[in-house]
C-alpha atoms as a PDB file:
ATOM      1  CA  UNK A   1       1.511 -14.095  22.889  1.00  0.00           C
ATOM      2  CA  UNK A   2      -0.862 -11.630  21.030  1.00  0.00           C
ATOM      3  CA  UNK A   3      -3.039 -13.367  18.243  1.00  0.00           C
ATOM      4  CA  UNK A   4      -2.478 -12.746  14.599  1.00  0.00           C
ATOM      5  CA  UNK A   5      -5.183 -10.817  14.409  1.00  0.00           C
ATOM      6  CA  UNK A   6      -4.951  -8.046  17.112  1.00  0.00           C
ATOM      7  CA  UNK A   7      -4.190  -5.057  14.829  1.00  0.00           C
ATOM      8  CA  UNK A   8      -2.653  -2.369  16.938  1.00  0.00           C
ATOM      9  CA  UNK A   9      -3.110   1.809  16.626  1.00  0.00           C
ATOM     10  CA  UNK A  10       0.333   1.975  14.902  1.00  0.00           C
ATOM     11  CA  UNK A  11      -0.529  -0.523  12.259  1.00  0.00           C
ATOM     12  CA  UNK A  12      -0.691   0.191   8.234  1.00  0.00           C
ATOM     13  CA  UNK A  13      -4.455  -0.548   7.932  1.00  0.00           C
ATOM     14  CA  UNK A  14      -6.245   0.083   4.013  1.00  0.00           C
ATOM     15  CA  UNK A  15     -10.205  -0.666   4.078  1.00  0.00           C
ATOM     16  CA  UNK A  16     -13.072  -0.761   5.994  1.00  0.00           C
ATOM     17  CA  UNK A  17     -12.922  -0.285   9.911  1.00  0.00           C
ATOM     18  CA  UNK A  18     -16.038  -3.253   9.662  1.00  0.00           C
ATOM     19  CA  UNK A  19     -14.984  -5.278   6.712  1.00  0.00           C
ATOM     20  CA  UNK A  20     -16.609  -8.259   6.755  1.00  0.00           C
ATOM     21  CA  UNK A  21     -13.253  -9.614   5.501  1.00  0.00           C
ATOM     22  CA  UNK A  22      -9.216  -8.274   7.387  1.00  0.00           C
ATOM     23  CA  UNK A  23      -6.639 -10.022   5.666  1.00  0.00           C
ATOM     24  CA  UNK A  24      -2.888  -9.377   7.449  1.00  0.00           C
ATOM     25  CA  UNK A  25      -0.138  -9.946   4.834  1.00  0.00           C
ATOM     26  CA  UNK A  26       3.439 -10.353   6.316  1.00  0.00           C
ATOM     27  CA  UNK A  27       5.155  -9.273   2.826  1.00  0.00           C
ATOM     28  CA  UNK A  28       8.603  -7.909   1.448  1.00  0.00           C
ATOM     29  CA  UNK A  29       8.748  -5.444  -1.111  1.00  0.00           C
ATOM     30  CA  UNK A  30      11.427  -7.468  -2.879  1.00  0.00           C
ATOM     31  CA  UNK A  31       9.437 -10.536  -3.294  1.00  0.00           C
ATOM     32  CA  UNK A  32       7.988 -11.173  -6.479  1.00  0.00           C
ATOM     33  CA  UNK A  33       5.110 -13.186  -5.031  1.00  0.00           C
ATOM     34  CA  UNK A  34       4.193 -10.470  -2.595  1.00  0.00           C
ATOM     35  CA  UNK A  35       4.180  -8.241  -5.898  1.00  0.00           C
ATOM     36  CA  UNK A  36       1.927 -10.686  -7.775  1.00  0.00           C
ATOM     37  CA  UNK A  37      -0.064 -10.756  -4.327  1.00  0.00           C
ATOM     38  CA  UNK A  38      -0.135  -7.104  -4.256  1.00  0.00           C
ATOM     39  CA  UNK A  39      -1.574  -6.831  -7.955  1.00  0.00           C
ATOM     40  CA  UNK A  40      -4.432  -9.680  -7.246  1.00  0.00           C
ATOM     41  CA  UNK A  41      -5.677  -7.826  -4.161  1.00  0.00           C
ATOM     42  CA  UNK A  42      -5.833  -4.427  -6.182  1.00  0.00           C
ATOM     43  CA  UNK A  43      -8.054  -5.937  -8.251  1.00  0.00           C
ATOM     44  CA  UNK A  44      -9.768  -8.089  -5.817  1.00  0.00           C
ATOM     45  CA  UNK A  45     -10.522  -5.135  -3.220  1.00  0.00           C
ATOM     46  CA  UNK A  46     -12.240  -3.514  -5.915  1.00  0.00           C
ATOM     47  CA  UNK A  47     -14.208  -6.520  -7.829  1.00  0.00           C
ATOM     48  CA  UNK A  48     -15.054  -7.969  -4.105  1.00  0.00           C
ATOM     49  CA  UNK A  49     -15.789  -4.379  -2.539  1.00  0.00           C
ATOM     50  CA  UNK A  50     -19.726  -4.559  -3.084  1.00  0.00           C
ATOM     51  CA  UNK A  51     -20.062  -8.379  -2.591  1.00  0.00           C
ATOM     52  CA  UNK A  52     -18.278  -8.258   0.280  1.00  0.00           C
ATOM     53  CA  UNK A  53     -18.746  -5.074   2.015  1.00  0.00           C
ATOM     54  CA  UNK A  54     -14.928  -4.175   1.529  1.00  0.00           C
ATOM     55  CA  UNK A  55     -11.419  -6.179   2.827  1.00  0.00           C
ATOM     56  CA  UNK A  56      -9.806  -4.678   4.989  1.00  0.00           C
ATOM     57  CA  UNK A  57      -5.757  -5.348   4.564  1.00  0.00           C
ATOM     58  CA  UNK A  58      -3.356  -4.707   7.096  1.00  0.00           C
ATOM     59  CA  UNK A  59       0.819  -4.904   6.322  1.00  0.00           C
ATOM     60  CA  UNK A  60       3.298  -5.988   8.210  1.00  0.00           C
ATOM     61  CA  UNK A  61       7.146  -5.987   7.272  1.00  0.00           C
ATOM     62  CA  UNK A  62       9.263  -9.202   6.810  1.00  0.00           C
ATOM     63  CA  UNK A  63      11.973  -8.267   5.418  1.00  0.00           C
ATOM     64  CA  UNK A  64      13.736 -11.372   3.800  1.00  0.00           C
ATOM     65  CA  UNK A  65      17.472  -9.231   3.645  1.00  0.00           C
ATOM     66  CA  UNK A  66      19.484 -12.737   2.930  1.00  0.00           C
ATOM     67  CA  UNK A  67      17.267 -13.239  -0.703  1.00  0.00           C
ATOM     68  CA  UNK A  68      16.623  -9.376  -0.753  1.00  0.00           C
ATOM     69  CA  UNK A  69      19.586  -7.006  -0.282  1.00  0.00           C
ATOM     70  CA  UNK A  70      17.076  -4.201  -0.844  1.00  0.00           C
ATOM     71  CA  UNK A  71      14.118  -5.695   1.083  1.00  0.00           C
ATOM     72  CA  UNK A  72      15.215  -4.205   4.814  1.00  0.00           C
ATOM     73  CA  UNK A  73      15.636  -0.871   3.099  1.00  0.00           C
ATOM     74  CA  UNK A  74      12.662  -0.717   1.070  1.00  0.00           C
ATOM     75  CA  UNK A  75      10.581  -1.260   4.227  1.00  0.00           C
ATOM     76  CA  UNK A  76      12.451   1.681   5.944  1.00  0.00           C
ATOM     77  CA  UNK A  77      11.756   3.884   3.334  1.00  0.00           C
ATOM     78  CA  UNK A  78       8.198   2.836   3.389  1.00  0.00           C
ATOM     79  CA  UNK A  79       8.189   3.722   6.992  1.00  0.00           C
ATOM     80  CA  UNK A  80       9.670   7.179   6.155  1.00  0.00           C
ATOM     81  CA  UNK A  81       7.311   7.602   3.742  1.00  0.00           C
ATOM     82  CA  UNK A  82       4.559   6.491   6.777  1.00  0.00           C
ATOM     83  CA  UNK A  83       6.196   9.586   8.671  1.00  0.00           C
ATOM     84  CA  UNK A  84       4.986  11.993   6.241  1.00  0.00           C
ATOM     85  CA  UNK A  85       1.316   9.867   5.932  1.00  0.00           C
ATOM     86  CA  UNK A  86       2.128   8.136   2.873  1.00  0.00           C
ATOM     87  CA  UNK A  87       2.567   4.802   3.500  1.00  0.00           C
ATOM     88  CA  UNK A  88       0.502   3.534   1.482  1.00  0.00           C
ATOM     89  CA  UNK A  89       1.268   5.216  -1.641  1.00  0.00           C
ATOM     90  CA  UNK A  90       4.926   3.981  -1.267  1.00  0.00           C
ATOM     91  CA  UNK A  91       3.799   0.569  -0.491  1.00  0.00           C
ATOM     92  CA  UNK A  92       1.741   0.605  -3.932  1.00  0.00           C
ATOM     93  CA  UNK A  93       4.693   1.908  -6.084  1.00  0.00           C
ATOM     94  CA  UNK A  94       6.988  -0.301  -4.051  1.00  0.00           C
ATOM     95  CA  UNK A  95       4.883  -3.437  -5.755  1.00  0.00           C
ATOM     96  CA  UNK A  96       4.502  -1.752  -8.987  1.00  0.00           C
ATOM     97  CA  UNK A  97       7.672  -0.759  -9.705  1.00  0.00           C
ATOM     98  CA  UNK A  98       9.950  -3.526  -8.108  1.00  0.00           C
ATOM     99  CA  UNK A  99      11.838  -4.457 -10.680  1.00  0.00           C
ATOM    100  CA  UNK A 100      13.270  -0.771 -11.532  1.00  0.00           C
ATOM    101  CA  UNK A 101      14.091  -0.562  -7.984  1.00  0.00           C
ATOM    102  CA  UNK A 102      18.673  -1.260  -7.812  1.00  0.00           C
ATOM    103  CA  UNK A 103      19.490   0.844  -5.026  1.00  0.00           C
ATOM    104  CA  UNK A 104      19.212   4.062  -2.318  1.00  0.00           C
ATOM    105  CA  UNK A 105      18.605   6.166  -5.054  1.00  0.00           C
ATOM    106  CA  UNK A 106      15.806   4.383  -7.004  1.00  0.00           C
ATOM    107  CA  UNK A 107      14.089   4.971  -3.844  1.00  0.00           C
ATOM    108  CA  UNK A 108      14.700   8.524  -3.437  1.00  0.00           C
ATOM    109  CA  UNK A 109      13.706   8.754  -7.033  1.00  0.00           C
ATOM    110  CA  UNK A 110      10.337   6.753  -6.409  1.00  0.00           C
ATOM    111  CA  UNK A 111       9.675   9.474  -2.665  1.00  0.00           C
ATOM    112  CA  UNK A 112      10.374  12.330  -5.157  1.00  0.00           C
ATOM    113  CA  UNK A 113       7.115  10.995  -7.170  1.00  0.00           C
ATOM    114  CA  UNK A 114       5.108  11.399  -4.541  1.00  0.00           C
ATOM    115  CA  UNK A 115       5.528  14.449  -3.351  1.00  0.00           C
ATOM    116  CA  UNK A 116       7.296  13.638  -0.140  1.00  0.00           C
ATOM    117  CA  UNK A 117       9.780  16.487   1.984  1.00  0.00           C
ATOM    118  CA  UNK A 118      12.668  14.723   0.222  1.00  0.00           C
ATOM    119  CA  UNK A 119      15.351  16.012   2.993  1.00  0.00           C
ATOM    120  CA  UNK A 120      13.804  14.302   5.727  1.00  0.00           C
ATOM    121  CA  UNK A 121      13.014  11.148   3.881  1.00  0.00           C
ATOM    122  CA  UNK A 122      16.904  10.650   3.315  1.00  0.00           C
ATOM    123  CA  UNK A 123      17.609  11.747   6.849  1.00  0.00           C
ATOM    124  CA  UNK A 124      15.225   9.257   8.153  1.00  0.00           C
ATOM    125  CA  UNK A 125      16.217   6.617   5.619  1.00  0.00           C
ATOM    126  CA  UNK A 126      20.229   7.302   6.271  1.00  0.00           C
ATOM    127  CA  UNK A 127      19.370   7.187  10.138  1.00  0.00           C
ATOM    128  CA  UNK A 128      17.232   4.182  10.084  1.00  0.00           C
ATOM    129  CA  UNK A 129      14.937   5.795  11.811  1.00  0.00           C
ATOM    130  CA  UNK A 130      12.165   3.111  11.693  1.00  0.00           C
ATOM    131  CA  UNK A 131      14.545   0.098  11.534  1.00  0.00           C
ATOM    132  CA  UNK A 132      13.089  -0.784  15.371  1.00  0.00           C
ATOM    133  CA  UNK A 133       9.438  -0.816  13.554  1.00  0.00           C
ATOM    134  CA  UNK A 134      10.755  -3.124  11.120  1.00  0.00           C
ATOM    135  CA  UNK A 135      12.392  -5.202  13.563  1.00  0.00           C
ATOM    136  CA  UNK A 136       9.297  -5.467  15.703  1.00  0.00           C
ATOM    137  CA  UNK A 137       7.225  -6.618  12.853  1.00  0.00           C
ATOM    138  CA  UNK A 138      10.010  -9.428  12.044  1.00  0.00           C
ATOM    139  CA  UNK A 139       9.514 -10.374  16.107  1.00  0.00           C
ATOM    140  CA  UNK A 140       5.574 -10.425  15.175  1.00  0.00           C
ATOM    141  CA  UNK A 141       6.035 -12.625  11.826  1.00  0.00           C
ATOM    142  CA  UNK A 142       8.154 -15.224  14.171  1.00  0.00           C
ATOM    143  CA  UNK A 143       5.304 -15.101  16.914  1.00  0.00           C
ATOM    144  CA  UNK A 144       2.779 -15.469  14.625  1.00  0.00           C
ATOM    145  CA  UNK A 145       5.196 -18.526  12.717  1.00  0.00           C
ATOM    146  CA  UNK A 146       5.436 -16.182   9.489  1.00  0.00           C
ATOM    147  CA  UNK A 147       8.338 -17.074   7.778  1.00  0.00           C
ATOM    148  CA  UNK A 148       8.293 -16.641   4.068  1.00  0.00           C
ATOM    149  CA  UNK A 149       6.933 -13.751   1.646  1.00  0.00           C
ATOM    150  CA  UNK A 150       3.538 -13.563   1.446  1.00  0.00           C
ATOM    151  CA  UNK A 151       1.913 -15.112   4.424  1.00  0.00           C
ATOM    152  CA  UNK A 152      -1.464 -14.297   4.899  1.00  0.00           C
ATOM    153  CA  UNK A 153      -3.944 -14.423   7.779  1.00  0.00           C
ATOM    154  CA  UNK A 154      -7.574 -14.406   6.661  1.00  0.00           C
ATOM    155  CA  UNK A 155      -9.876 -13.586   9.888  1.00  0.00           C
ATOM    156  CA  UNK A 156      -6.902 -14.676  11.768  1.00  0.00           C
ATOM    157  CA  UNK A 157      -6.800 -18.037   9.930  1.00  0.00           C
ATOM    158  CA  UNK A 158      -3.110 -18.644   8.099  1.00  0.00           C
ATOM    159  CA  UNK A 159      -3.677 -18.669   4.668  1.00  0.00           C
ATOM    160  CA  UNK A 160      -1.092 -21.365   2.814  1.00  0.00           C
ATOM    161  CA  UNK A 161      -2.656 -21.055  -0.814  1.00  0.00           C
ATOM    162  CA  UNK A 162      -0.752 -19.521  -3.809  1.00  0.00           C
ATOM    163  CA  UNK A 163      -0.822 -15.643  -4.091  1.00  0.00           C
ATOM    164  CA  UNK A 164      -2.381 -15.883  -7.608  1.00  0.00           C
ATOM    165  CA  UNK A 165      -6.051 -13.507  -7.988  1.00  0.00           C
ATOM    166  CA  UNK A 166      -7.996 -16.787  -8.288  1.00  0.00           C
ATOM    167  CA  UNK A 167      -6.541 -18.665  -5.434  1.00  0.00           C
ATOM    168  CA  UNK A 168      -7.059 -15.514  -3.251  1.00  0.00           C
ATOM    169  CA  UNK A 169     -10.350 -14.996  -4.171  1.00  0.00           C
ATOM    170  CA  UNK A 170     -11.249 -18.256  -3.645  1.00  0.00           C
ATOM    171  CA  UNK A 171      -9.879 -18.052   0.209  1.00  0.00           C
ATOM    172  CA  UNK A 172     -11.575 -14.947   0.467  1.00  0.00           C
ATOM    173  CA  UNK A 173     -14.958 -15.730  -0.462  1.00  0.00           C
ATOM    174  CA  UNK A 174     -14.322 -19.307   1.720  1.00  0.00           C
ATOM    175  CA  UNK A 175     -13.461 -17.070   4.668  1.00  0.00           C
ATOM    176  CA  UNK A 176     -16.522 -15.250   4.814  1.00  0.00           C
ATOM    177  CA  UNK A 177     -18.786 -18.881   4.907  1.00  0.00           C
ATOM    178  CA  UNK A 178     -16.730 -19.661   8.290  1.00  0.00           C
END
């Protein structure tokens, strides 16, 4: 069994190669906690960035389809968008425009913004093209004994706190006195 916190070449990785701090969210872009996660560690990344020396967040899919009808397709078309080197920026719009996102379209709508080839986003979204990345990230959460929307690994420590800025930053700045 790999440990938590082996992140592999393939892996969506944001900050600092040597951050003092890697946190590994296991998230679902449906989930309204992983969105109020997502807007905590915006700010937090840049509040902590100096103190810390930068957090380094890596994602990883989990998908929770039987609460989330959109939440397996979402994280397909955030691996499209990956294809074309913007994971990222879907990931972020994902979050901050959740609850505008109904259906297929909403997310062709939200690849349009941002510049992506449109045609081969649909193709690889209609093929489920990167539905075996998603599905290997769901074997990875169940490995690792992620089951719910966020879990968090701090320094390869499982996080079980709320996903609220202060409770985060409190784990955060915890994690780096271990």
């Amino acid at each position: 069994m790999d440990r938590v916190d082996r992140i592999g070449p393939d892996e969506h990785v944001r900050g600092p190669q040597d951050a003092a701090l890697t946190l590994i969210e296991y998230g679902d872009f449906q989930c309204p906690y992983c969105a109020r996660a997502h807007e905590a560690l915006s700010g937090l990344s840049a509040e902590l960035a100096d103190e810390l020396g930068g957090i380094r967040l890596v994602f990883r899919h989990l998908p929770l389809a039987d609460l989330h009808p959109l939440a397996e397709l979402a994280a397909e078309a955030a691996e499209a968008a990956a294809s074309q080197g913007k994971f990222w920026d879907m990931h972020d719009i994902l979050f901050e425009q959740q609850r505008t996102v109904m259906d297929k379209q909403d997310l062709a709508v939200l690849a349009e913004s941002l510049d992506l080839d449109i045609e081969r986003f649909r193709a690889e979204v209609l093929e489920r093209r990167h539905r075996p990345r998603i599905q290997g990230d769901l074997e990875r959460a169940h490995q690792d004994g992620a089951s719910k929307t966020p879990t968090f690994f701090i320094n390869g420590e499982r996080y079980r706190g709320d996903s609220d800025q202060a409770s985060l930053r409190q784990a955060l700045t915890a994690a780096l006195g271990r």
